[in-house]
Protein backbone atom coordinates (compact mmCIF):
# COMPACT_ATOMS: atom_id res chain seq x y z
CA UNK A 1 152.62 55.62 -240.77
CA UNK A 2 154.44 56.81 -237.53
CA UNK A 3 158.02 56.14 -237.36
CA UNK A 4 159.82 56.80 -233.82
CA UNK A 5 162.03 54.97 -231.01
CA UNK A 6 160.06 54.90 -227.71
CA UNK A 7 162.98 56.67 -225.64
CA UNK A 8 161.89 59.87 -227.50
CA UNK A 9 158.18 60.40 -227.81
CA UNK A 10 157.63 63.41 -226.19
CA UNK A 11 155.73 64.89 -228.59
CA UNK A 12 153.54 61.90 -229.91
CA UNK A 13 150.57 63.10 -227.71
CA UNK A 14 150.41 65.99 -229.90
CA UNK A 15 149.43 63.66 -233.05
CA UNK A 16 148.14 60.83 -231.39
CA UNK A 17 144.91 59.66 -230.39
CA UNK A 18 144.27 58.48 -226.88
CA UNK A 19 144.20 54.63 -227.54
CA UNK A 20 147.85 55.08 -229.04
CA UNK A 21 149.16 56.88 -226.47
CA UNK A 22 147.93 54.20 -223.95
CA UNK A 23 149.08 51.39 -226.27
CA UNK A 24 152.84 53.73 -226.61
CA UNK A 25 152.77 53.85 -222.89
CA UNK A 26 152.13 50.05 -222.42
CA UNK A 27 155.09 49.67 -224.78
CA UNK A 28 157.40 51.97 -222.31
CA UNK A 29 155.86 50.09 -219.25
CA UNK A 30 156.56 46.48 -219.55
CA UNK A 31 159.58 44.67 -219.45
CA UNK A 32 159.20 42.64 -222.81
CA UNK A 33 162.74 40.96 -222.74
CA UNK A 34 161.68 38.77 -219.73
CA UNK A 35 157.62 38.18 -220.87
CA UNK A 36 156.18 35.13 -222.01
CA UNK A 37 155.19 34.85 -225.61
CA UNK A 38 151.72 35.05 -226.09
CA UNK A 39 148.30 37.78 -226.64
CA UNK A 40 148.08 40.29 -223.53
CA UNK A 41 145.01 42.75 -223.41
CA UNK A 42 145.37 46.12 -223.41
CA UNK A 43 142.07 47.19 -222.87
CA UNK A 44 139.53 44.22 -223.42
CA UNK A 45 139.58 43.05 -226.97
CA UNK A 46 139.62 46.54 -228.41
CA UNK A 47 143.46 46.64 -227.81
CA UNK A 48 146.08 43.54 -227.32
CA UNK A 49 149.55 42.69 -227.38
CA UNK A 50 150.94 40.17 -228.99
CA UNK A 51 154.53 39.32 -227.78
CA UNK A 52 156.54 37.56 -230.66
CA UNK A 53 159.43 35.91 -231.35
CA UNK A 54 160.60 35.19 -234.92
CA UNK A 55 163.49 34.34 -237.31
CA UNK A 56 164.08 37.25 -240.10
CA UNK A 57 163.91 36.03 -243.75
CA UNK A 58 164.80 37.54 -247.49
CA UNK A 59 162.36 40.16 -248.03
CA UNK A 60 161.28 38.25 -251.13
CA UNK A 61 160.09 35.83 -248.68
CA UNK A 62 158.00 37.91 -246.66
CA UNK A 63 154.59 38.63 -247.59
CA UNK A 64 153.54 42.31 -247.52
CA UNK A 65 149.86 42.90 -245.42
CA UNK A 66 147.79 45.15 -244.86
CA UNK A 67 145.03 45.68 -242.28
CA UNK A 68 141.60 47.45 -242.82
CA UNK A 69 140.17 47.08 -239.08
CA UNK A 70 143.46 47.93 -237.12
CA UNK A 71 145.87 49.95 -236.50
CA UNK A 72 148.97 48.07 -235.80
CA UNK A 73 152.28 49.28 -233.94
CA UNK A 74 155.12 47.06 -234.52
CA UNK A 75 158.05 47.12 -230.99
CA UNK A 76 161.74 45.99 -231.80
CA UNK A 77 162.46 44.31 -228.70
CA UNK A 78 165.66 42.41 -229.38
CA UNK A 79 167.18 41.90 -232.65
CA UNK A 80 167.16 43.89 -235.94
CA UNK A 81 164.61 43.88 -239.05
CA UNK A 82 163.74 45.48 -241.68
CA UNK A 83 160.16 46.46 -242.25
CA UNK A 84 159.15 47.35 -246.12
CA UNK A 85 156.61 50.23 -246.20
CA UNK A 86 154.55 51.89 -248.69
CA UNK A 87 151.19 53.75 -249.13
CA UNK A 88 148.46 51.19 -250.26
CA UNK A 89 147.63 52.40 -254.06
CA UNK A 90 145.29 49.59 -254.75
CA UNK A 91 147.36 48.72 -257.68
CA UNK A 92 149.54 45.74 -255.86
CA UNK A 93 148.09 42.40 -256.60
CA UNK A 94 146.73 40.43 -253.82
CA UNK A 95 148.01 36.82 -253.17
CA UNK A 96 145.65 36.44 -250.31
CA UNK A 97 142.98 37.73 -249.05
CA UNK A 98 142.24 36.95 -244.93
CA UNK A 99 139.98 39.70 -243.82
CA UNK A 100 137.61 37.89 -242.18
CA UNK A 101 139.63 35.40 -240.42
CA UNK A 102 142.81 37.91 -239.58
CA UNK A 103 141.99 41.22 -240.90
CA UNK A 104 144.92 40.80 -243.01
CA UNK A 105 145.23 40.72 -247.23
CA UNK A 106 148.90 39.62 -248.77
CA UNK A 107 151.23 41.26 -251.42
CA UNK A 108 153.98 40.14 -252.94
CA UNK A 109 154.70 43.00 -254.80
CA UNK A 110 154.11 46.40 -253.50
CA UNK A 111 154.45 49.66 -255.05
CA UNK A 112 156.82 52.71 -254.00
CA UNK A 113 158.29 50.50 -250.98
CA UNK A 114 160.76 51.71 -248.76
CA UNK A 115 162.88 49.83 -245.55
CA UNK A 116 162.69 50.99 -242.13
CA UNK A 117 164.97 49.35 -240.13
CA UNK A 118 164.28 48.30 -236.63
CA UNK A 119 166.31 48.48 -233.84
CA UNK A 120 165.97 47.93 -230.31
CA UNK A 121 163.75 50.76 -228.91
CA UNK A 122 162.23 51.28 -232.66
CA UNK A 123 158.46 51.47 -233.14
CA UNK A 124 155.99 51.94 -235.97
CA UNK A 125 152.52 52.90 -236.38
CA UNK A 126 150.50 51.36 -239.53
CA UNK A 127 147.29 52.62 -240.32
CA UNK A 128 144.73 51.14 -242.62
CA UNK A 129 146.14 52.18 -245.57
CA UNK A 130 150.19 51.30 -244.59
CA UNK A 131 151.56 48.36 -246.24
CA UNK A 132 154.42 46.60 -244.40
CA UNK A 133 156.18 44.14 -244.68
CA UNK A 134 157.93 42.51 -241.42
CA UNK A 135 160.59 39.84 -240.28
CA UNK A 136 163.18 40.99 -243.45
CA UNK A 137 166.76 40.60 -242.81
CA UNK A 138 168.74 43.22 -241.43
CA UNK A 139 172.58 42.94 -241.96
CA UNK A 140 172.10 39.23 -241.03
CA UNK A 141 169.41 36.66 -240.64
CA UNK A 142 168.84 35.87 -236.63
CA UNK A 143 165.81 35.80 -234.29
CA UNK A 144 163.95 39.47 -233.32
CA UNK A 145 161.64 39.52 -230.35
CA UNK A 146 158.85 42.08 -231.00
CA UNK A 147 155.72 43.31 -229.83
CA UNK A 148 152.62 43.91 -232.09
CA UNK A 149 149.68 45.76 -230.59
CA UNK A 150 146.47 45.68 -232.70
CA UNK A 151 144.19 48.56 -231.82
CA UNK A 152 140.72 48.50 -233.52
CA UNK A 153 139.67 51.94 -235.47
CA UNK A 154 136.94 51.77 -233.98
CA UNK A 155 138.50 53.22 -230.78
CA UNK A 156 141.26 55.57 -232.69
């Protein structure tokens, strides 16, 4: 996992790959406060956007995911979160299991979490093995616009 704020990412193109760096750069580039919700490619299918707009909840609430096909940076637009994070240990029980349909399988519980909290400007960078766990409440519950960009490993 990557942790950052995308005024300051001068030296992410010293540990990043090229598709990052074009998805970080996207991220800088658009105006995200005034875009239409919705999926926005990147570059073809092998990178998209997806510009969301959600209410926070309890963290006991929120599932934990994981993805095995993506990498996944998560934008703070507008509004504050809290994402749980943790190494996956392959010792948290799965609730369910998507990976066909949405590259995605579920916790509940997850080992060795920690919060990072999301502000506007904030970005992180899952990989494979990153559990997170989005849309927790931050202070107080309220509506975050984000951006999610899915980049396939196969182009990392």
């Amino acid at each position: 996992m990557i942790f950052g704020n995308i005024n300051n990412i001068c030296d992410i193109e010293k540990v990043c790959s090229k598709s990052i760096i074009k998805a970080i750069s996207y991220l800088k580039d658009n105006d995200f406060v005034n875009m239409k919700t919705g999926v926005y490619n990147i570059m073809g299918d092998d990178i998209i956007a997806q510009v969301v707009d959600r209410e926070t909840k309890f963290k006991k609430e929120a599932k934990a995911e994981v993805h095995r096909k993506y990498v996944e940076i998560q934008f703070s637009v507008l509004g504050n979160e809290i994402i749980g994070y943790a190494r996956d240990t392959f010792n948290n029980i799965i609730c369910e299991e998507l990976l066909e349909e949405k590259d995605s399988i579920f916790y509940n519980e997850v080992e060795n979490e920690s919060d990072l909290i999301m502000v506007k400007g904030s970005f992180a960078i899952f990989f494979p093995q990153d559990v997170h766990r989005p849309w927790c409440i931050c202070n107080q519950q309220g509506i975050v616009r984000k951006v999610n960009i899915k980049i396939k490993m196969s182009v990392i």
